[in-house]
Protein backbone atom coordinates (compact mmCIF):
# COMPACT_ATOMS: atom_id res chain seq x y z
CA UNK A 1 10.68 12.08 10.44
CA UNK A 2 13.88 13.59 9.06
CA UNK A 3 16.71 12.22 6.93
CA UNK A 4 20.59 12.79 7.37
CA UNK A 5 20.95 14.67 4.15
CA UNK A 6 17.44 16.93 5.04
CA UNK A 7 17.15 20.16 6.32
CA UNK A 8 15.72 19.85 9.93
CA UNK A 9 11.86 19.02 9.79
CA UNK A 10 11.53 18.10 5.97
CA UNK A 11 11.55 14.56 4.52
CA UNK A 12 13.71 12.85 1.72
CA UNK A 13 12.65 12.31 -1.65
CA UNK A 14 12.62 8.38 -1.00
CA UNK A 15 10.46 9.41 2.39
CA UNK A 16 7.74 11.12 0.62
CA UNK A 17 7.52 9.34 -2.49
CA UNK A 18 6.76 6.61 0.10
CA UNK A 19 4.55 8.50 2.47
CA UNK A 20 2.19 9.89 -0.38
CA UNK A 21 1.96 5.66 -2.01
CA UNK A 22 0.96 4.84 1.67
CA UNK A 23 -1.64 7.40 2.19
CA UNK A 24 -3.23 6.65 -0.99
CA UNK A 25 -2.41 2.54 -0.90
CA UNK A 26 -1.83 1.36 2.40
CA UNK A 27 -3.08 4.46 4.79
CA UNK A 28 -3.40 2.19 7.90
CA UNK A 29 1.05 2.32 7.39
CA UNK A 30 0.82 5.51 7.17
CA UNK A 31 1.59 6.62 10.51
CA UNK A 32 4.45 4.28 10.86
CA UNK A 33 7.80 6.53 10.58
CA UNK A 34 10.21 3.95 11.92
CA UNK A 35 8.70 1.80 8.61
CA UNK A 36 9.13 4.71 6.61
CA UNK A 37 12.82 6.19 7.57
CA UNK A 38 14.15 2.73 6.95
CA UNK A 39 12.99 1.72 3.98
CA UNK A 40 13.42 5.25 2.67
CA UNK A 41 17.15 5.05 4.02
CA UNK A 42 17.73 1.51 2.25
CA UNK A 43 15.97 2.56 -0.96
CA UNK A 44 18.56 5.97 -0.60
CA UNK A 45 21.18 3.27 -0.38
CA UNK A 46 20.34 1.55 -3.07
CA UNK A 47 20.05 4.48 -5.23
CA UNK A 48 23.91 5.96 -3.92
CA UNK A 49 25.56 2.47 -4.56
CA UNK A 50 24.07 2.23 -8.15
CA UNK A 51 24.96 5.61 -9.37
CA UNK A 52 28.57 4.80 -8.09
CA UNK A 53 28.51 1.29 -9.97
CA UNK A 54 27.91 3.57 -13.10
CA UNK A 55 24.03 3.32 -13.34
CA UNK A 56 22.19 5.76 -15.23
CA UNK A 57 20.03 8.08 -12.60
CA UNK A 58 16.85 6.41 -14.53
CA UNK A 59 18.96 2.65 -13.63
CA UNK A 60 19.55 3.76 -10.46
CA UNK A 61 15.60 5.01 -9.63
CA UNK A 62 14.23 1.56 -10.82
CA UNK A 63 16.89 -0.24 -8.26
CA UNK A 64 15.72 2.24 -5.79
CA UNK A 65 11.99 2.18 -6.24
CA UNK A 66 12.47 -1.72 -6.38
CA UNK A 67 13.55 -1.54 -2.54
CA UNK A 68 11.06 1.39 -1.80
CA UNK A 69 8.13 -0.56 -2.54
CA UNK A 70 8.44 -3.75 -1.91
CA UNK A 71 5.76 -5.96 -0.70
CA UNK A 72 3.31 -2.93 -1.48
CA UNK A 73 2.67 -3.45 -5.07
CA UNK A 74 -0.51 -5.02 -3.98
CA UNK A 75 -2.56 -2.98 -1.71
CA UNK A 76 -5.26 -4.93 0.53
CA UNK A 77 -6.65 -1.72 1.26
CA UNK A 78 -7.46 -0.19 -2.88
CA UNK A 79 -9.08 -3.96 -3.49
CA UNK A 80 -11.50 -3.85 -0.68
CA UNK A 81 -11.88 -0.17 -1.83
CA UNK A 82 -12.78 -0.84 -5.49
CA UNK A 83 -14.85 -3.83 -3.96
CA UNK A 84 -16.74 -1.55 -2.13
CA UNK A 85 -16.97 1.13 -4.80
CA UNK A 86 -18.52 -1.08 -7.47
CA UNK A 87 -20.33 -3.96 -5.81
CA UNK A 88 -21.99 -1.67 -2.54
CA UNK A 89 -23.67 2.13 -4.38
CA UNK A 90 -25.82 2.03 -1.07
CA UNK A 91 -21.81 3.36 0.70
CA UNK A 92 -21.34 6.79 -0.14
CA UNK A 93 -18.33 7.89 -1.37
CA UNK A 94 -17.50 9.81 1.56
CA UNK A 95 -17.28 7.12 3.83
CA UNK A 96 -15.79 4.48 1.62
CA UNK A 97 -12.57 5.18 2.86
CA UNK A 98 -13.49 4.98 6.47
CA UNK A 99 -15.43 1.77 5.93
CA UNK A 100 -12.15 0.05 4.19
CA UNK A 101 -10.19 1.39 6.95
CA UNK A 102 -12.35 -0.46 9.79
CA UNK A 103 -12.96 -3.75 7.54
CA UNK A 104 -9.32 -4.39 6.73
CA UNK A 105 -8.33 -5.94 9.98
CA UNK A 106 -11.06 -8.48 10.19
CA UNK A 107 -10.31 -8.82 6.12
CA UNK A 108 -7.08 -10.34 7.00
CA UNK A 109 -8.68 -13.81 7.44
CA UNK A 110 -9.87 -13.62 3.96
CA UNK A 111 -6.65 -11.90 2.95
CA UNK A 112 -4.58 -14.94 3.96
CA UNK A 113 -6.18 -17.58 2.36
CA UNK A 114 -3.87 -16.45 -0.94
CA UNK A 115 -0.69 -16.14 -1.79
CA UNK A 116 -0.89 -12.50 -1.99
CA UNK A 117 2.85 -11.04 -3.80
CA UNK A 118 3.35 -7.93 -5.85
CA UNK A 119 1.97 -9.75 -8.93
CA UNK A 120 -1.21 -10.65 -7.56
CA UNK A 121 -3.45 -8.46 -8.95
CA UNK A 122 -1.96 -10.04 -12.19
CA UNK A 123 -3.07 -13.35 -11.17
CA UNK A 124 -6.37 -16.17 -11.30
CA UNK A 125 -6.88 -15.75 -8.06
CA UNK A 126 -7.57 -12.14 -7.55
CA UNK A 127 -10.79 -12.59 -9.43
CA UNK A 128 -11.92 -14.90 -6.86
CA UNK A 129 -10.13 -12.96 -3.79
CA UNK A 130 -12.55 -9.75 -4.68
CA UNK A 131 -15.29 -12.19 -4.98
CA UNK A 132 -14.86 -13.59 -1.60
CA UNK A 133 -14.64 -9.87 -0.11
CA UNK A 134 -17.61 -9.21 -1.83
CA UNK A 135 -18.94 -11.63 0.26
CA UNK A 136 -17.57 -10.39 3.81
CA UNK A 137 -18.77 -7.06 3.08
CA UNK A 138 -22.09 -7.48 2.83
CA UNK A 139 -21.94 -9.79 5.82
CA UNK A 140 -20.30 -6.76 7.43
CA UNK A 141 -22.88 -4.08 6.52
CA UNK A 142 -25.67 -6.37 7.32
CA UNK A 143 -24.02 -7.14 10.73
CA UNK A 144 -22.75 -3.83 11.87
CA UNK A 145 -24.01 -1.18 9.03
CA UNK A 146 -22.23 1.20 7.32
């Protein structure tokens, strides 16, 4: 992945600010440099057109990160992750990770039941979302293990 204004080989700033938030909040988009280049390219865009409408480079970075993140705010993969982490001590932290990682496509149907934003966390119903995946985990590791 490399960015017009890049030496050959190295990423933008927008591209790895958003590669390291994927790898640590949504690792299974992690892999996806089409996703990446063009959201790193609009959030780039964002950030030239502000600076030229007189923004201060702080203004201009909020605008930017705005566009860089959005929609990924709210990370299915960290909630079942702290799900797991403090409702299942019989996972060891080692494969935590890995577990999420295989859960979070069959998590989906629980996933969709809410109106899951950037603000959800925020909201009523997360309390209720992590106790539903509490749930569907165990029903997991009874079914198939850890």
């Amino acid at each position: 992945m490399q960015h017009n204004n890049t030496p050959e080989g190295e990423l933008s700033y927008f591209e790895t600010a958003l590669l390291l938030h994927l790898r640590e909040s949504h690792p299974h988009m992690a892999g996806n440099p089409d996703f990446i280049r063009s959201r790193a390219d609009e959030a780039a865009n964002v950030y030239e057109h502000s600076i030229r409408d007189g923004l201060t480079v702080t203004q201009a970075l909020e605008q930017s990160d705005a566009v860089l993140y959005r929609g990924l705010q709210f990370s299915k993969f960290d909630t079942l992750f702290e799900v797991v982490s403090e409702w299942f001590p019989e996972v060891p932290p080692e494969k935590r990770k890995g577990l999420c990682l295989g859960l979070l496509p069959s998590a989906e149907a629980v996933f969709n039941k809410y109106p899951i934003d950037d603000k959800f966390e925020a909201s009523p119903s997360y309390r209720i979302l992590t106790i539903e995946l509490t749930g569907f985990i165990q029903s997991n590791i009874e079914q198939y293990g850890i």
